[in-house]
PDB file of N, CA and C in Angstrom:
ATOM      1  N   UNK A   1       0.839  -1.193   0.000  1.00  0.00           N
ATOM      2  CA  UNK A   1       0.000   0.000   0.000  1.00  0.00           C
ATOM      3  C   UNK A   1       0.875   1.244   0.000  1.00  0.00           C
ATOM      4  N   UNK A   2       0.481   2.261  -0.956  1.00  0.00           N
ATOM      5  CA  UNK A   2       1.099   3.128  -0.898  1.00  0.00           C
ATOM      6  C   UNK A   2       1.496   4.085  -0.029  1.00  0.00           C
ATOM      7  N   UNK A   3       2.025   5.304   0.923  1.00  0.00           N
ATOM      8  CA  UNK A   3       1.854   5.379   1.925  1.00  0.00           C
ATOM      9  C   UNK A   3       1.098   7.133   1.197  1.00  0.00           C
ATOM     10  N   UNK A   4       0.515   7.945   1.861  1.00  0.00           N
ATOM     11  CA  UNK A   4       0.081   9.213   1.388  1.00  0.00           C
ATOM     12  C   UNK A   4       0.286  10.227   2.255  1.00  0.00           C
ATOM     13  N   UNK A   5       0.833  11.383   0.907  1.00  0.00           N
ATOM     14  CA  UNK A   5       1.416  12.436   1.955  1.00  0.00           C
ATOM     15  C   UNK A   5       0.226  13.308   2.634  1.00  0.00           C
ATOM     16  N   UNK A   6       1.029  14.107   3.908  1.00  0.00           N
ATOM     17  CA  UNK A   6       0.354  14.812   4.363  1.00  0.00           C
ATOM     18  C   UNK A   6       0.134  16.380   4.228  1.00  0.00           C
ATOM     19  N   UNK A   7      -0.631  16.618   4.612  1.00  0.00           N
ATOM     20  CA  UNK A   7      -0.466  18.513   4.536  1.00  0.00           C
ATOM     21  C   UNK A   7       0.467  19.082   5.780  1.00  0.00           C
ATOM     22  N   UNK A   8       1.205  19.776   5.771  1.00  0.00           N
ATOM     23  CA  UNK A   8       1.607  20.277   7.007  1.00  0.00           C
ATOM     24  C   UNK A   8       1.444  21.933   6.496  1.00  0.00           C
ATOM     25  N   UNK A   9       0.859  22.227   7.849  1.00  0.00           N
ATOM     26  CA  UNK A   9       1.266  23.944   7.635  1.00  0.00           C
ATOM     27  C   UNK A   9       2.424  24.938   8.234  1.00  0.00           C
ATOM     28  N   UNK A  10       3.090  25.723   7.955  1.00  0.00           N
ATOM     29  CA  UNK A  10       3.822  26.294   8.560  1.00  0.00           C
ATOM     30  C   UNK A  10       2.826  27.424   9.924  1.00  0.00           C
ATOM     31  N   UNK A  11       3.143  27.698  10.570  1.00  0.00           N
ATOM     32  CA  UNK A  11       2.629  28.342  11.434  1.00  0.00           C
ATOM     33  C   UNK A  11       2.090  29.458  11.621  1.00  0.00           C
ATOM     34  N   UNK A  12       2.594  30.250  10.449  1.00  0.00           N
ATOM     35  CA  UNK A  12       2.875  31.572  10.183  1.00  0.00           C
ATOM     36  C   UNK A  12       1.587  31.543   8.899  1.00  0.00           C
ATOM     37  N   UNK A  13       1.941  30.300   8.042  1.00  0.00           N
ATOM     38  CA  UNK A  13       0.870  30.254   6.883  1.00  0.00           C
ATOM     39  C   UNK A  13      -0.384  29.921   7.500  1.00  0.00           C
ATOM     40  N   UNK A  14      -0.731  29.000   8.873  1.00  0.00           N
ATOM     41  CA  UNK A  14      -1.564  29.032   9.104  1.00  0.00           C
ATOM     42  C   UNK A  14      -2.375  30.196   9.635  1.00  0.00           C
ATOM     43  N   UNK A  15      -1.762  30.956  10.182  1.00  0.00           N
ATOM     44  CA  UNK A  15      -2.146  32.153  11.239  1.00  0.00           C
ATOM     45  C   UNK A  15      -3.105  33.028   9.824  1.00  0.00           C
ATOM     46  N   UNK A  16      -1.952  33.021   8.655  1.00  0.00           N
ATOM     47  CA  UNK A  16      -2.627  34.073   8.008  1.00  0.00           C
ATOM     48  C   UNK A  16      -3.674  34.154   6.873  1.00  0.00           C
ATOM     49  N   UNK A  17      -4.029  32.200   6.846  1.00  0.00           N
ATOM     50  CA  UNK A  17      -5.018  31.337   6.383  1.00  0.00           C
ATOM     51  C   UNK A  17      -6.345  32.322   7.430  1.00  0.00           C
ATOM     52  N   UNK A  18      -5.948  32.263   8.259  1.00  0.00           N
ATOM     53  CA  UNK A  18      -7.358  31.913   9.531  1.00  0.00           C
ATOM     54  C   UNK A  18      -8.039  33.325   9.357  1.00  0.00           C
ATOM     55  N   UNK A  19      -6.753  34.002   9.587  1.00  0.00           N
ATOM     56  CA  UNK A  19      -6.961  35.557   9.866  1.00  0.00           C
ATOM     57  C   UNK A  19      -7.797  35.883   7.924  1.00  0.00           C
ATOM     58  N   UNK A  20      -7.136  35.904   7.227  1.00  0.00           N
ATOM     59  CA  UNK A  20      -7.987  36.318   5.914  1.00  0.00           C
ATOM     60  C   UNK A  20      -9.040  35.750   5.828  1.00  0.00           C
ATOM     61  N   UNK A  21      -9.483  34.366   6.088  1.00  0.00           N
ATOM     62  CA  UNK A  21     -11.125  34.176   6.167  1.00  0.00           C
ATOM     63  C   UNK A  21     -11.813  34.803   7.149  1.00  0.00           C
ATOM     64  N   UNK A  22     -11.330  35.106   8.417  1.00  0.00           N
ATOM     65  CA  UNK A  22     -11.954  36.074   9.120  1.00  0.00           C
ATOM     66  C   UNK A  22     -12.469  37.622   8.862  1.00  0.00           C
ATOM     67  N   UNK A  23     -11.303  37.808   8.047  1.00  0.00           N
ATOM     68  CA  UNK A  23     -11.379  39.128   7.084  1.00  0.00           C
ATOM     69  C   UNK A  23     -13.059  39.342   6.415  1.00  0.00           C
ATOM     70  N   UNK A  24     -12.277  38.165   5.924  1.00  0.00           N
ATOM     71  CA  UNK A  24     -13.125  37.940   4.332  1.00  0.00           C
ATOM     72  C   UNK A  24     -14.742  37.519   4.802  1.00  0.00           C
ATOM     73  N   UNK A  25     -14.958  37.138   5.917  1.00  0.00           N
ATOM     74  CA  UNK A  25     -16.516  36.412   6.701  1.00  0.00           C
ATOM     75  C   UNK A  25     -17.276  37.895   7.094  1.00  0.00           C
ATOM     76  N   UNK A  26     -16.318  39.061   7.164  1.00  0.00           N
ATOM     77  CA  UNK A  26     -16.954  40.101   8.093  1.00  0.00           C
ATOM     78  C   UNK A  26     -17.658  40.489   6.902  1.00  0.00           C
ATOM     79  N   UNK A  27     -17.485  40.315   5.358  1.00  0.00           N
ATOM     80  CA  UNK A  27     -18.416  41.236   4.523  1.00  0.00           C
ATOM     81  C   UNK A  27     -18.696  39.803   3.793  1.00  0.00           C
ATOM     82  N   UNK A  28     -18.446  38.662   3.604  1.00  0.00           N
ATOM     83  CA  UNK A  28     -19.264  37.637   3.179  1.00  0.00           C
ATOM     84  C   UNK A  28     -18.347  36.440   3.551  1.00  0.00           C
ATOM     85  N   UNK A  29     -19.808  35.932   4.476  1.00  0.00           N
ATOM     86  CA  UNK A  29     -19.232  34.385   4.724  1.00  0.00           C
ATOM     87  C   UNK A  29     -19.245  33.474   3.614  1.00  0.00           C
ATOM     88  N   UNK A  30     -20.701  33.530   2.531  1.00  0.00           N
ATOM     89  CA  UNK A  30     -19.885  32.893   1.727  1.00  0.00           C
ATOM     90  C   UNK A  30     -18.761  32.874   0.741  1.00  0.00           C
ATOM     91  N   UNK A  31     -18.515  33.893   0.617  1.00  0.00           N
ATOM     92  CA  UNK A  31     -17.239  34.605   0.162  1.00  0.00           C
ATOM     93  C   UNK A  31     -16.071  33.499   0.766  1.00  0.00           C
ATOM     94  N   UNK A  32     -15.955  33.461   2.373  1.00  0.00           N
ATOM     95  CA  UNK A  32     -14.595  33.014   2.956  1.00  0.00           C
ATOM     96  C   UNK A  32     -15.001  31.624   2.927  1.00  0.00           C
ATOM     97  N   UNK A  33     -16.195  31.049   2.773  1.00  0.00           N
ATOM     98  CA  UNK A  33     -16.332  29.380   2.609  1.00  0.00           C
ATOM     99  C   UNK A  33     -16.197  29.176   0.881  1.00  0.00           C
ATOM    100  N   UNK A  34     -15.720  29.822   0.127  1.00  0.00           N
ATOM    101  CA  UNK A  34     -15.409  29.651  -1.063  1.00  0.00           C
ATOM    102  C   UNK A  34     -13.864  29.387  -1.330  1.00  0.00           C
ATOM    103  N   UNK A  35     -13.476  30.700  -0.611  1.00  0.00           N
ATOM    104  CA  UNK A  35     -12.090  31.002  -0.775  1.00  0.00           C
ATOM    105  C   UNK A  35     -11.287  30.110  -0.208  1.00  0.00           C
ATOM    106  N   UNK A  36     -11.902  29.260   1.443  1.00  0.00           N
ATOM    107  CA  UNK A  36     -11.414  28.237   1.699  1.00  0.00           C
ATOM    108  C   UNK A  36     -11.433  26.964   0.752  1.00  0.00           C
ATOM    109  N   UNK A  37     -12.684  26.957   0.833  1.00  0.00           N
ATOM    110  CA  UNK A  37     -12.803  25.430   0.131  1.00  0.00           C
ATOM    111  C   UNK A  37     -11.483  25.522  -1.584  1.00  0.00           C
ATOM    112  N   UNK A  38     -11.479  26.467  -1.988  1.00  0.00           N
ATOM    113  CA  UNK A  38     -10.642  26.302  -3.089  1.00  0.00           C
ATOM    114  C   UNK A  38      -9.495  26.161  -3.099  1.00  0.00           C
ATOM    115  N   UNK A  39      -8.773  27.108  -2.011  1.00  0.00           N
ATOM    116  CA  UNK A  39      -7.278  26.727  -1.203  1.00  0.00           C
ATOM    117  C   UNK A  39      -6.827  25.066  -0.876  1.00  0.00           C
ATOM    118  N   UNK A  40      -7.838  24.503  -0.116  1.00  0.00           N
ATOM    119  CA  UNK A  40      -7.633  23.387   0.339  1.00  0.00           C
ATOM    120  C   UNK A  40      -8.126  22.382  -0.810  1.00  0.00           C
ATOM    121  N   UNK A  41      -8.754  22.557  -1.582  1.00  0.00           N
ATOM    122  CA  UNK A  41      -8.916  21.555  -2.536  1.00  0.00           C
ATOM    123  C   UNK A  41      -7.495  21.409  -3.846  1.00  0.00           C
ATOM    124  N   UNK A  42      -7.287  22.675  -4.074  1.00  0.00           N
ATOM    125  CA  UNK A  42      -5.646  22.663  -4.759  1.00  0.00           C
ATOM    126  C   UNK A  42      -5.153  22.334  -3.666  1.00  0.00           C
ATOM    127  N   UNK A  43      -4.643  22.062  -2.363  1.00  0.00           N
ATOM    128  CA  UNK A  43      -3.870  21.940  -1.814  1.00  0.00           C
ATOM    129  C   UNK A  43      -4.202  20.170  -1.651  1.00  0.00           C
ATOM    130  N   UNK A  44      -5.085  19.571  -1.706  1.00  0.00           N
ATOM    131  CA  UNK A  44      -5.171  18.215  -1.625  1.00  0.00           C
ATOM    132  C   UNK A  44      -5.048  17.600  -2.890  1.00  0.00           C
ATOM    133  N   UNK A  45      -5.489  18.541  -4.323  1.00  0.00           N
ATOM    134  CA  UNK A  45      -4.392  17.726  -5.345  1.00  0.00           C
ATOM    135  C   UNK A  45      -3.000  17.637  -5.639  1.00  0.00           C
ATOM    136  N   UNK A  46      -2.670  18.461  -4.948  1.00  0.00           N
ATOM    137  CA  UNK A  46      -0.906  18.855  -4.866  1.00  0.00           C
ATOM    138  C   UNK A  46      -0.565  17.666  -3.665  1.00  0.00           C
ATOM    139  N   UNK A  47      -1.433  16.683  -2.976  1.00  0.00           N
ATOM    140  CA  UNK A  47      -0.994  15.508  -2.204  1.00  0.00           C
ATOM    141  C   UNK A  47      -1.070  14.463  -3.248  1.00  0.00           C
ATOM    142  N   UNK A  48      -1.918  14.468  -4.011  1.00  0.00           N
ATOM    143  CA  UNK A  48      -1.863  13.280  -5.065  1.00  0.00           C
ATOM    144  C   UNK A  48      -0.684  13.537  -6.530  1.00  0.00           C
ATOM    145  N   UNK A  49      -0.530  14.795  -6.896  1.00  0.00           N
ATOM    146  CA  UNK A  49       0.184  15.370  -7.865  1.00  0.00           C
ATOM    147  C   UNK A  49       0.731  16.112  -7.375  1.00  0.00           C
ATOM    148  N   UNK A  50       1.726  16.816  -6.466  1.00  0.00           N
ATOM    149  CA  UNK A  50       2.772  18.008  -6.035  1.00  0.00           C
ATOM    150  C   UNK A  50       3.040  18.405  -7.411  1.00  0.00           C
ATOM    151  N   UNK A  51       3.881  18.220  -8.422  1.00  0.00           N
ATOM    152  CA  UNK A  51       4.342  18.718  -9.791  1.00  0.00           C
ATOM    153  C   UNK A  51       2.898  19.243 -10.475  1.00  0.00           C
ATOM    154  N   UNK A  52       1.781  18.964  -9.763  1.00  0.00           N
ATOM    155  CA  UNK A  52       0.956  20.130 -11.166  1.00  0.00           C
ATOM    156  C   UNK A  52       0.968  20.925 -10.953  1.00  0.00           C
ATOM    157  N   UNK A  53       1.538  22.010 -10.031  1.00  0.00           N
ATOM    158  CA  UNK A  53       1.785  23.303 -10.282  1.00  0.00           C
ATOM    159  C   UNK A  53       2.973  24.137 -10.111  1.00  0.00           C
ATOM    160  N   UNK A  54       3.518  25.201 -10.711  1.00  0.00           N
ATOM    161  CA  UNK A  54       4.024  25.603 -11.509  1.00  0.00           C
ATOM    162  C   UNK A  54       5.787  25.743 -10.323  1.00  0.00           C
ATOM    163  N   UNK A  55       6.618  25.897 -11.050  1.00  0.00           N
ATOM    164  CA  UNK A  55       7.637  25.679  -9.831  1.00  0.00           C
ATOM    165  C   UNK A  55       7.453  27.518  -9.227  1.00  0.00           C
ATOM    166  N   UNK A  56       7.192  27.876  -7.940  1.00  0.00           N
ATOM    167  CA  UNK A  56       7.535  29.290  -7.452  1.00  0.00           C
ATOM    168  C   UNK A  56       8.488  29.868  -7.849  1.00  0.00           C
ATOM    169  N   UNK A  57       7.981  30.844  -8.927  1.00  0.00           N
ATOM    170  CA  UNK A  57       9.130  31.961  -8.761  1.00  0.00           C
ATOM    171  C   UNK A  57       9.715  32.780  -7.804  1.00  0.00           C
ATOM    172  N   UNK A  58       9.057  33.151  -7.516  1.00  0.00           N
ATOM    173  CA  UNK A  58      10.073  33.554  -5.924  1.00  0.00           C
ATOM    174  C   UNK A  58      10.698  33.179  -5.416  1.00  0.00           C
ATOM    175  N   UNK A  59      10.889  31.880  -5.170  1.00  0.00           N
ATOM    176  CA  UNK A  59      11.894  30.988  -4.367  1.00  0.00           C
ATOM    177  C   UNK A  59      13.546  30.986  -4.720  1.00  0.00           C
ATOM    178  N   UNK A  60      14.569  31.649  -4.107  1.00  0.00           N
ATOM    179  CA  UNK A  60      15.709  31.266  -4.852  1.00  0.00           C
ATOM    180  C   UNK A  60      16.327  30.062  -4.220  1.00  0.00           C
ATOM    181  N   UNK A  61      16.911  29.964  -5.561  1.00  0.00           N
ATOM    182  CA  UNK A  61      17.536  28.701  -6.111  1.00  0.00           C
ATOM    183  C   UNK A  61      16.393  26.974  -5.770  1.00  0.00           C
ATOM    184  N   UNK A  62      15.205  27.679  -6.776  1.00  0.00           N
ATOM    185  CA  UNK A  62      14.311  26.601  -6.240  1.00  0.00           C
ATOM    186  C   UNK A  62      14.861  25.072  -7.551  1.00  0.00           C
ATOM    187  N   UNK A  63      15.126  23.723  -6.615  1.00  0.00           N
ATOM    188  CA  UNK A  63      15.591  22.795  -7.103  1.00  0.00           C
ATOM    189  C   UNK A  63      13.919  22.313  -7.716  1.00  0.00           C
ATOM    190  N   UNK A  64      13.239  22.786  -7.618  1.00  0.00           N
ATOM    191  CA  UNK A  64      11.939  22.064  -7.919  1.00  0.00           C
ATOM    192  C   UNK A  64      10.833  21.571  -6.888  1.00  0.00           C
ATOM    193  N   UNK A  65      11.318  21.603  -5.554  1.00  0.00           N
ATOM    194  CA  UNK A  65      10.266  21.070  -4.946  1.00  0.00           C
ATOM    195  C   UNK A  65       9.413  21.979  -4.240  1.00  0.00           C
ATOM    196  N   UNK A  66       9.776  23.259  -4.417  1.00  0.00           N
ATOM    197  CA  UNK A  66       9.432  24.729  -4.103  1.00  0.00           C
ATOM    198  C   UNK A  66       8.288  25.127  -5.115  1.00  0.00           C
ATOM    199  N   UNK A  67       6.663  24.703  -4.930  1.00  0.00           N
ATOM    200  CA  UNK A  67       5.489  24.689  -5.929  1.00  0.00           C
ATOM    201  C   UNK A  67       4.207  25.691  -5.386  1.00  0.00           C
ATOM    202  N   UNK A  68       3.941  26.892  -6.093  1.00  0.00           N
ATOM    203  CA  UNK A  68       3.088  27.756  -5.885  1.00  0.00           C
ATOM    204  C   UNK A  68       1.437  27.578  -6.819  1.00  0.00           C
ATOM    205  N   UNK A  69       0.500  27.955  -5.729  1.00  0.00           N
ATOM    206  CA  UNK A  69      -0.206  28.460  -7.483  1.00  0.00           C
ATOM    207  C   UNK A  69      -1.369  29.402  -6.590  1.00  0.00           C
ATOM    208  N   UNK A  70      -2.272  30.149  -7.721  1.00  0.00           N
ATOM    209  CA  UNK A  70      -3.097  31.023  -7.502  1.00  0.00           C
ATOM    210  C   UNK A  70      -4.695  30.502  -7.456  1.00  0.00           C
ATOM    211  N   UNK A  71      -5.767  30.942  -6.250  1.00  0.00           N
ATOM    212  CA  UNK A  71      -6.509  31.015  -6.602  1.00  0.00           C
ATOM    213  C   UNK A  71      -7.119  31.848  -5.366  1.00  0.00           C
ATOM    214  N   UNK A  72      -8.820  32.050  -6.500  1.00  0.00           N
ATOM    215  CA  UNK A  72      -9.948  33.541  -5.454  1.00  0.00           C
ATOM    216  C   UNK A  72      -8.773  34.451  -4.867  1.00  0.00           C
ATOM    217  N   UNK A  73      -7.731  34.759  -5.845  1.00  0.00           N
ATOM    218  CA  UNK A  73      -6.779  36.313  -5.467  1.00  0.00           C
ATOM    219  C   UNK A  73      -5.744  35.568  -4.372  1.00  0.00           C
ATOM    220  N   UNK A  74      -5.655  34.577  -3.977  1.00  0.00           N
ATOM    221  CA  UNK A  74      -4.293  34.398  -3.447  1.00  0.00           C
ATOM    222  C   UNK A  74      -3.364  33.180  -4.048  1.00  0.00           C
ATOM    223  N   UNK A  75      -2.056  33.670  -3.121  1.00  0.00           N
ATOM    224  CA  UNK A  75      -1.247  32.575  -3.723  1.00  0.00           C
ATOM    225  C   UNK A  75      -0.612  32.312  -2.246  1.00  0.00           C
ATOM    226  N   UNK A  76      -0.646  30.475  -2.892  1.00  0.00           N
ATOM    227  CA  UNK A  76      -0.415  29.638  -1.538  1.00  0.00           C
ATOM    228  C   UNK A  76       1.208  29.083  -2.283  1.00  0.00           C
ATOM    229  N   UNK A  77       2.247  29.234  -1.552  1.00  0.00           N
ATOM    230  CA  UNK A  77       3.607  28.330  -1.782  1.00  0.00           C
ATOM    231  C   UNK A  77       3.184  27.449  -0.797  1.00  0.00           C
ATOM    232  N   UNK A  78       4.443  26.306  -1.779  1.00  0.00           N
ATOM    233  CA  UNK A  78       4.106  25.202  -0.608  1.00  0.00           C
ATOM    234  C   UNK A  78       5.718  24.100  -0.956  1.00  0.00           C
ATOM    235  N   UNK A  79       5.909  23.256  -0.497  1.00  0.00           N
ATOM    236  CA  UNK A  79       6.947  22.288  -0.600  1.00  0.00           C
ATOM    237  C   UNK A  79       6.985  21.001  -0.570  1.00  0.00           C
ATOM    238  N   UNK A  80       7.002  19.939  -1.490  1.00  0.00           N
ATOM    239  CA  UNK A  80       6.503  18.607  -1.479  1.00  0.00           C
ATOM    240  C   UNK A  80       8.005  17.881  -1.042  1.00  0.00           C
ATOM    241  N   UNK A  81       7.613  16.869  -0.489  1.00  0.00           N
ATOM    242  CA  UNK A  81       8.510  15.546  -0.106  1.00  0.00           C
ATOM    243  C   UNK A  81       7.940  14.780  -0.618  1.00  0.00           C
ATOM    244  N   UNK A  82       8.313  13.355  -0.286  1.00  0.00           N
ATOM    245  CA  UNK A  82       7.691  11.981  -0.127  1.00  0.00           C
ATOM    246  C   UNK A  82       6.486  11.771   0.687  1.00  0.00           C
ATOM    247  N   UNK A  83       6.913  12.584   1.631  1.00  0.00           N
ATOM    248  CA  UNK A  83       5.602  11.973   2.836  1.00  0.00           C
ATOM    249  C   UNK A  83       4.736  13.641   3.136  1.00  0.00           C
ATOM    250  N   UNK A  84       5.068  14.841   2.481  1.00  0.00           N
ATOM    251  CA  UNK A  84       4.336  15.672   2.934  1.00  0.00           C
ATOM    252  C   UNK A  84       4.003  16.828   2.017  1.00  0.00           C
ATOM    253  N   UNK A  85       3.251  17.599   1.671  1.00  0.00           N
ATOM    254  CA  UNK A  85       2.681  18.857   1.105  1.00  0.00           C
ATOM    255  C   UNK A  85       3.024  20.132   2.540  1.00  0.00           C
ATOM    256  N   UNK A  86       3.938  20.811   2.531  1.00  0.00           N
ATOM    257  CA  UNK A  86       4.433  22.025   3.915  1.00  0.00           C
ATOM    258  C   UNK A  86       3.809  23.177   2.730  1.00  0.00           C
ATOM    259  N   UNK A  87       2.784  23.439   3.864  1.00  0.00           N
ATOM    260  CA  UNK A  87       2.312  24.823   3.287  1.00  0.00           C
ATOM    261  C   UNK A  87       3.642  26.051   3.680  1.00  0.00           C
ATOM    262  N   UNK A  88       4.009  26.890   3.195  1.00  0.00           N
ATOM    263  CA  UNK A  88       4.902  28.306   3.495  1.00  0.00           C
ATOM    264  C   UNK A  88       4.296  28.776   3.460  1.00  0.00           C
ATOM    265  N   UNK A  89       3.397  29.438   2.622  1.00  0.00           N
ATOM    266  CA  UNK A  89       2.628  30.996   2.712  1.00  0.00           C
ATOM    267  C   UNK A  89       1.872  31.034   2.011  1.00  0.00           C
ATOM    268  N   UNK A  90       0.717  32.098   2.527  1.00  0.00           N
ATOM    269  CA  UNK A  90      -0.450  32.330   1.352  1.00  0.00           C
ATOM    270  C   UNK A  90      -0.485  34.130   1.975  1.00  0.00           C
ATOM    271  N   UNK A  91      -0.695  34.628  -0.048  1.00  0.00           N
ATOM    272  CA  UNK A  91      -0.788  35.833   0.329  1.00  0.00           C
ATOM    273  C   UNK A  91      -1.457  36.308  -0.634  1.00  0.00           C
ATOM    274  N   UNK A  92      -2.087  37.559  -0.319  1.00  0.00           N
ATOM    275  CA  UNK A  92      -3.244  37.845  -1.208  1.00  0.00           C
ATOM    276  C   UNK A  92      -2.201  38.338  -2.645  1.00  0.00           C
ATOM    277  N   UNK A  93      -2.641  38.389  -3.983  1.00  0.00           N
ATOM    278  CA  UNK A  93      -2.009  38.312  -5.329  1.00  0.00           C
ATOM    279  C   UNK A  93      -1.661  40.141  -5.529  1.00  0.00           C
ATOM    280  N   UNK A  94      -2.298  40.710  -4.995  1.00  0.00           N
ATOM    281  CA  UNK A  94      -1.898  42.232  -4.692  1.00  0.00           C
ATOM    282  C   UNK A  94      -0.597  42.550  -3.798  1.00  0.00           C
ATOM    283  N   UNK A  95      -0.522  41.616  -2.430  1.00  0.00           N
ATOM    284  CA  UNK A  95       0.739  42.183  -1.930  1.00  0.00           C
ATOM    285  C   UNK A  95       1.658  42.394  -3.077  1.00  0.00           C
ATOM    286  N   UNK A  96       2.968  43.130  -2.609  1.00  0.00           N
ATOM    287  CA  UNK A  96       3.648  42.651  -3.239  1.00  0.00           C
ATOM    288  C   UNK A  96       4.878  41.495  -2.923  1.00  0.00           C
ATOM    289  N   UNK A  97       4.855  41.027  -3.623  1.00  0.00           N
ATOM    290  CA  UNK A  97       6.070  39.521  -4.017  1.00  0.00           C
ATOM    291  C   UNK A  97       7.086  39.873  -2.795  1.00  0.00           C
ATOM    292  N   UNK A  98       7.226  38.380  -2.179  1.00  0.00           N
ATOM    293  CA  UNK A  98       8.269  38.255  -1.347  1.00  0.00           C
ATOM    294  C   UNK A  98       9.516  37.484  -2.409  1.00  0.00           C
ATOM    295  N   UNK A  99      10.634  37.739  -2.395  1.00  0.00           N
ATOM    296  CA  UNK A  99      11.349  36.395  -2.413  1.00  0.00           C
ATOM    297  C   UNK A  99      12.150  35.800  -1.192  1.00  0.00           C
ATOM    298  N   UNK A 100      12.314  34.220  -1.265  1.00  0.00           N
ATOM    299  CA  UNK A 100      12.425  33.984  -0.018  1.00  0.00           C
ATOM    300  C   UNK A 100      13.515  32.650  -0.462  1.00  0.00           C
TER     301      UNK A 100
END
């Protein structure tokens, strides 16, 4: 049996997961039950496929396992292993660009 990776979040990505749907609930909840559900659903095909999305530009000297993508205006980085999907960050597509 195969074994399947997990999600892990960074701490910092989680905080600012929580906090923007909170944001986002004060002028529409369904707004932030959208924006969630779409985050976490790319984020659970990136457990079955990590490589379908695009390698992060931002990342220097990314060897490849450094994988971003966009959606409902943010962008979630994240980092695949064998055994895990590590969320880094989600930030709305307006900030501007970290590199990291």
């Amino acid at each position: 049996m195969e074994e399947k990776r997990l999600i892990v979040w960074n701490a910092s990505a989680l905080e600012t997961f929580a906090n923007e749907l909170e944001k986002i609930a004060k002028y529409s909840y369904t707004k932030a039950e959208q924006v969630e559900k779409s985050i976490l659903t790319k984020l659970r095909q990136a457990i079955q496929m990590p490589e379908r999305h695009h390698k992060d530009k931002y990342k220097t000297n990314n060897p490849g396992a450094y994988r971003a993508f966009e959606t409902e205006g943010y962008r979630v980085s994240y980092r695949f292993s064998e055994k895990q999907v590590r969320v880094l960050r989600i930030r709305h597509v307006r900030q501007k660009p970290l590199n990291y």
